[in-house]
C-alpha atoms as a PDB file:
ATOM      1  CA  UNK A   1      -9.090 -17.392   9.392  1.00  0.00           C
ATOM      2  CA  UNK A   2      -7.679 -20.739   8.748  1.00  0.00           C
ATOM      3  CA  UNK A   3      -7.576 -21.444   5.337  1.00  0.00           C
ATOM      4  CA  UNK A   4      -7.249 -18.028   3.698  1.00  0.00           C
ATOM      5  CA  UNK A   5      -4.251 -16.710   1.833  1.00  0.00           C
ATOM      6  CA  UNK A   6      -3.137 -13.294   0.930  1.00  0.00           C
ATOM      7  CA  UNK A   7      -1.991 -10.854   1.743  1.00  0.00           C
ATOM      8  CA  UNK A   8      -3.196  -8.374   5.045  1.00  0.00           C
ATOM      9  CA  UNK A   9      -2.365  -5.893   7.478  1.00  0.00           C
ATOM     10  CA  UNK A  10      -0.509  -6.725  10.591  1.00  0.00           C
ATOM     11  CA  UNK A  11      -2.933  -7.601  13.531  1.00  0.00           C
ATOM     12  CA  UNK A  12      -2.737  -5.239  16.555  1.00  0.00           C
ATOM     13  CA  UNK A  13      -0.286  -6.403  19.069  1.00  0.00           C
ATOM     14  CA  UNK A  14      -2.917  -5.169  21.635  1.00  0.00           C
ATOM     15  CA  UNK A  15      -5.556  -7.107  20.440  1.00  0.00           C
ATOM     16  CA  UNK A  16      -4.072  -9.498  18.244  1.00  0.00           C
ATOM     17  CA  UNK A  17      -7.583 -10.956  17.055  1.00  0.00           C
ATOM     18  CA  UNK A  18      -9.512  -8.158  17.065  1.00  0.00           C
ATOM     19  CA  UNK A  19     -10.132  -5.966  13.783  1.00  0.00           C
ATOM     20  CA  UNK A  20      -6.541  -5.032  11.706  1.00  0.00           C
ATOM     21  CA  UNK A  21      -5.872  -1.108  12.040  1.00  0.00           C
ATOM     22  CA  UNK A  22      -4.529   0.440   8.771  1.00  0.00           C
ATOM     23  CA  UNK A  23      -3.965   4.129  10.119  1.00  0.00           C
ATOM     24  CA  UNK A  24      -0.700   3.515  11.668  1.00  0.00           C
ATOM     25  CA  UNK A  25       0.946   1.607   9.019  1.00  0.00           C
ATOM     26  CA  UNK A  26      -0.451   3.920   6.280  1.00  0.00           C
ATOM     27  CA  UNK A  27       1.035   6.635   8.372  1.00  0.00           C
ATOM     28  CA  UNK A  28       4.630   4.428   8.393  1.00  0.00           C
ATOM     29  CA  UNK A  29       4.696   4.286   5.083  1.00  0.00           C
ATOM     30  CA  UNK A  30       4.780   7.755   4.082  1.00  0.00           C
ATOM     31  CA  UNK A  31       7.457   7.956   6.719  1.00  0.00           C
ATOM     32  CA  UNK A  32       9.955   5.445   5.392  1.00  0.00           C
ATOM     33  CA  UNK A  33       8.935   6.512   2.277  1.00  0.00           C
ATOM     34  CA  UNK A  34      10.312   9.908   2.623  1.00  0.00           C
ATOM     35  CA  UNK A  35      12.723   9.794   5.224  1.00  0.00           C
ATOM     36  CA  UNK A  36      15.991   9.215   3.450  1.00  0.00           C
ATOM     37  CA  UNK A  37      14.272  12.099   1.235  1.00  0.00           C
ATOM     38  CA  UNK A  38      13.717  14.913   3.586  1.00  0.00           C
ATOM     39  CA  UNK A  39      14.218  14.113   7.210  1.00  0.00           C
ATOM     40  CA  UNK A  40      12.246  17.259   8.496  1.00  0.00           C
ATOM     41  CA  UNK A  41       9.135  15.882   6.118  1.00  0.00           C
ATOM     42  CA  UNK A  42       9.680  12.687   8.014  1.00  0.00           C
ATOM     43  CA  UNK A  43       9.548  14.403  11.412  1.00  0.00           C
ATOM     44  CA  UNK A  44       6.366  16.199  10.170  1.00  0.00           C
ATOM     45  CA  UNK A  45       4.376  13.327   9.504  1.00  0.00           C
ATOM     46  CA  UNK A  46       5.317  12.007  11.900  1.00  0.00           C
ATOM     47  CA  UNK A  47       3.937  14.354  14.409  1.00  0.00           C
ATOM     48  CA  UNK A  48       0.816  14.261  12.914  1.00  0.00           C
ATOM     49  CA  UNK A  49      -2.483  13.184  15.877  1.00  0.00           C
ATOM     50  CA  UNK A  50      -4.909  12.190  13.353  1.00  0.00           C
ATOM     51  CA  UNK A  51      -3.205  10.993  10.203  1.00  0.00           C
ATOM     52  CA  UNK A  52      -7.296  10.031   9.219  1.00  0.00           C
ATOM     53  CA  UNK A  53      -8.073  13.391   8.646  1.00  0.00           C
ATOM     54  CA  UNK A  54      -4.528  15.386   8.269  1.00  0.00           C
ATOM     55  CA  UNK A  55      -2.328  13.324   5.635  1.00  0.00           C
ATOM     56  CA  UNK A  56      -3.724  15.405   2.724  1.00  0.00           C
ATOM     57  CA  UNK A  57      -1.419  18.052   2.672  1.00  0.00           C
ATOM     58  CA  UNK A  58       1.615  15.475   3.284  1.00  0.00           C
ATOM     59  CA  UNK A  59       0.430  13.114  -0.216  1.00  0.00           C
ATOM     60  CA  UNK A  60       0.927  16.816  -1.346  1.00  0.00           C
ATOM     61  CA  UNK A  61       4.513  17.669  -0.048  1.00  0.00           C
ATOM     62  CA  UNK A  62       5.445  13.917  -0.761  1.00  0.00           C
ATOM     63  CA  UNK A  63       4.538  14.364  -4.353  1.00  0.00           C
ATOM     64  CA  UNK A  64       5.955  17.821  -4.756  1.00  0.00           C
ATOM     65  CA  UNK A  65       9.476  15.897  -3.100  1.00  0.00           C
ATOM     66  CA  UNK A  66       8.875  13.170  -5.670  1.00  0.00           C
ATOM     67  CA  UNK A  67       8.973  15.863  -8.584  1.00  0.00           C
ATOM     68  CA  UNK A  68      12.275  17.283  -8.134  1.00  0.00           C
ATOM     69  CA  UNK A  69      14.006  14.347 -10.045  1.00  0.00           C
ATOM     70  CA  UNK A  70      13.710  11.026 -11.294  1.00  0.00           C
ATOM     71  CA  UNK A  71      16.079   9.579  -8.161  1.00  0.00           C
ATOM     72  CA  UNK A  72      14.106  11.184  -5.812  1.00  0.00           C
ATOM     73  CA  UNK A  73      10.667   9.626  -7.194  1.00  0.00           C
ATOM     74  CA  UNK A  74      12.191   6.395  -7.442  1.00  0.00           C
ATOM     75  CA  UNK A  75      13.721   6.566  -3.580  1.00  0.00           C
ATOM     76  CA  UNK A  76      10.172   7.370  -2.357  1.00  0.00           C
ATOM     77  CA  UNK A  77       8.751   4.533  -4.261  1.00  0.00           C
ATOM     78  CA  UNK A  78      11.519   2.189  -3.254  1.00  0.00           C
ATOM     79  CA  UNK A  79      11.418   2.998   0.094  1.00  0.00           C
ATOM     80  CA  UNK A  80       7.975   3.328   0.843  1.00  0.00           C
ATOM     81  CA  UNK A  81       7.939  -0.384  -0.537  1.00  0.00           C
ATOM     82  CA  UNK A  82      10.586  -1.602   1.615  1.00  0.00           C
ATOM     83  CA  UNK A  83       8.778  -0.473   4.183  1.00  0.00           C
ATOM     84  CA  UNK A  84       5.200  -2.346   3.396  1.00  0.00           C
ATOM     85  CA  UNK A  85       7.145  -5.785   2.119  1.00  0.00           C
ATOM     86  CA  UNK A  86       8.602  -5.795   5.542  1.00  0.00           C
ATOM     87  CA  UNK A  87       5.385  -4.714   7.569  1.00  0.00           C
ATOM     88  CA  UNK A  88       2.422  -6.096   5.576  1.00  0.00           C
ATOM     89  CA  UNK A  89       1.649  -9.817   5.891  1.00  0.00           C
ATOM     90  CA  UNK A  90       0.714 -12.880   3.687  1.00  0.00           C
ATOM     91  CA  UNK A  91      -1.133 -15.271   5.329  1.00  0.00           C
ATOM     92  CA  UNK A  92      -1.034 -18.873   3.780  1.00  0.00           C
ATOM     93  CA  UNK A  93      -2.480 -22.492   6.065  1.00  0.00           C
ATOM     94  CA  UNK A  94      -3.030 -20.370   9.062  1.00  0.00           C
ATOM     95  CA  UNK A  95       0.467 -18.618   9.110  1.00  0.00           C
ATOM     96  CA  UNK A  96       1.859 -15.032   8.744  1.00  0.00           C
ATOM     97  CA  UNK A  97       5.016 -14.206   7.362  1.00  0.00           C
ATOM     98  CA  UNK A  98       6.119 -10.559   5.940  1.00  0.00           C
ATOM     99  CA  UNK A  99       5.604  -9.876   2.449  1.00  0.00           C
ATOM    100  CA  UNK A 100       8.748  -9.903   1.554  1.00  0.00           C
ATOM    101  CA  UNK A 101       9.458 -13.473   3.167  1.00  0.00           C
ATOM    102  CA  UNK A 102       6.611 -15.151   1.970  1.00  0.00           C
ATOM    103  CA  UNK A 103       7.208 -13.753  -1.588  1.00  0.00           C
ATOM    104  CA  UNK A 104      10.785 -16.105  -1.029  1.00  0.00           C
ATOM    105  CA  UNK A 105       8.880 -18.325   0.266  1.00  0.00           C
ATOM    106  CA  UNK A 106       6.131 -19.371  -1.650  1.00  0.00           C
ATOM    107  CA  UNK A 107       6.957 -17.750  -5.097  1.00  0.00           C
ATOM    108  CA  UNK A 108      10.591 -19.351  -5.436  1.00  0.00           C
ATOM    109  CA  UNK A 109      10.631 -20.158  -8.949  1.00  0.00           C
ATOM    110  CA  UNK A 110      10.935 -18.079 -12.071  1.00  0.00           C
ATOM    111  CA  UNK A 111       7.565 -19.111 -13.208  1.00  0.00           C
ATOM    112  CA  UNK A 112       6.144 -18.447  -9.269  1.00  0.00           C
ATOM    113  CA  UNK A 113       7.038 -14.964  -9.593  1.00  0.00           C
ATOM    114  CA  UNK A 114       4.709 -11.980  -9.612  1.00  0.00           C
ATOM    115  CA  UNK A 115       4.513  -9.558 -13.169  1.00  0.00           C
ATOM    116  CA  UNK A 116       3.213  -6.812 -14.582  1.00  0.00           C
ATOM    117  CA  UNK A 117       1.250  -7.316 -17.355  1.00  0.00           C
ATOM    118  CA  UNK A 118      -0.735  -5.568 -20.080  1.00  0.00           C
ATOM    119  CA  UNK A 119      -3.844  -6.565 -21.030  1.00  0.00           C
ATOM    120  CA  UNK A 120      -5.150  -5.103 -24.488  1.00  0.00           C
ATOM    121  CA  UNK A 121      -8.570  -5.376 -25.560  1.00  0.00           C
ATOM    122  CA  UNK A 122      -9.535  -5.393 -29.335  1.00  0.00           C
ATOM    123  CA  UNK A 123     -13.637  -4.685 -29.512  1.00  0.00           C
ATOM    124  CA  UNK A 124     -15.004  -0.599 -29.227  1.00  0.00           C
ATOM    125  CA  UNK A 125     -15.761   0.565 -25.852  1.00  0.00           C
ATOM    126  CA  UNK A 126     -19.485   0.182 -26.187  1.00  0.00           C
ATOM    127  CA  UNK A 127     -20.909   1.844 -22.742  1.00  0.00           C
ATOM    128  CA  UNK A 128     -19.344   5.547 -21.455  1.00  0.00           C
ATOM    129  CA  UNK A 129     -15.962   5.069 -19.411  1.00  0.00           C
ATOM    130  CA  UNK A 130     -16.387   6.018 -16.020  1.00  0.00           C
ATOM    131  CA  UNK A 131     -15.755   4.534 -12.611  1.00  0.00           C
ATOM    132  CA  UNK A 132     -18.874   3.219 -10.546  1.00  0.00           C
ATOM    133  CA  UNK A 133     -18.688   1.402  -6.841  1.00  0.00           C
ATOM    134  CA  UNK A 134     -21.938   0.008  -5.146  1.00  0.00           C
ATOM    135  CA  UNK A 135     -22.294   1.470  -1.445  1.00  0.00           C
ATOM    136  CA  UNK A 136     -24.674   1.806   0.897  1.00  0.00           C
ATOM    137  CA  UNK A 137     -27.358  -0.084  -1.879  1.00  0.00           C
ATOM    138  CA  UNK A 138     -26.776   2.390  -4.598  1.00  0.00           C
ATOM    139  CA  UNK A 139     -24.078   2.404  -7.210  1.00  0.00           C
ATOM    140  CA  UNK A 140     -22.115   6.157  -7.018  1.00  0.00           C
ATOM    141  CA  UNK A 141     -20.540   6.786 -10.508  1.00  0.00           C
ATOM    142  CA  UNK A 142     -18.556   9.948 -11.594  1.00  0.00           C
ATOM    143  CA  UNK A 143     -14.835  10.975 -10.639  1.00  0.00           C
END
């Protein structure tokens, strides 16, 4: 869409205007994430059909990995990164770049660059803390 900016999933090659998968890449990720990790984990996931409806029990072996020490945790997260900064795109005036180039790109300066932040608030919660997301025309709330 010309005129948009941000950032999105890679278009399919096979139908480069048609709607942006997300199973495929999701599925990458946990593979780069893990591979330098646990090769035979890598291999697993990777031989999964239907990542939709069997990744559950990889999240679980990928956070059980993650748990044996600080350096493993941090190669996961570091190279499950890599892996998205290099595959998911920012779109800016009708062109796509990597993640990872635009963020070069367009965020070249110090003050251009991207932060974490905390944000504290000093007034009592005054309604119950809980999560709620409209769908379908109703708003579900609980965890």
């Amino acid at each position: 869409m010309a005129g948009s900016s941000g950032v999105n999933f890679p278009s399919d090659p096979k139908n480069p205007t048609g709607p942006r998968p997300t199973t495929d890449l999701n599925k990458g990720a946990f593979v780069a994430a893990v591979a330098k990790q646990d090769a035979k984990l890598a291999e697993e996931i990777t031989k999964v059909k239907n990542w939709r409806f069997g990744y559950s029990s990889h999240v679980l072996k990928q956070t059980e990995l993650a748990c044996k020490s600080y350096d493993t945790a941090l190669n996961i997260a570091n190279d499950g990164l890599d892996y998205l900064h290099t595959t998911m795109v920012f779109e800016r005036d009708g062109k796509e770049l990597p993640v990872r180039e635009a963020m070069a790109k367009y965020f070249s300066t110090k003050s251009d660059k991207l932060f974490t932040a905390i944000v504290k608030g000093e007034k009592k919660q005054t309604s119950p803390i809980g999560l709620e997301v409209p769908y379908g025309g109703k708003v579900l709330r609980g965890n």
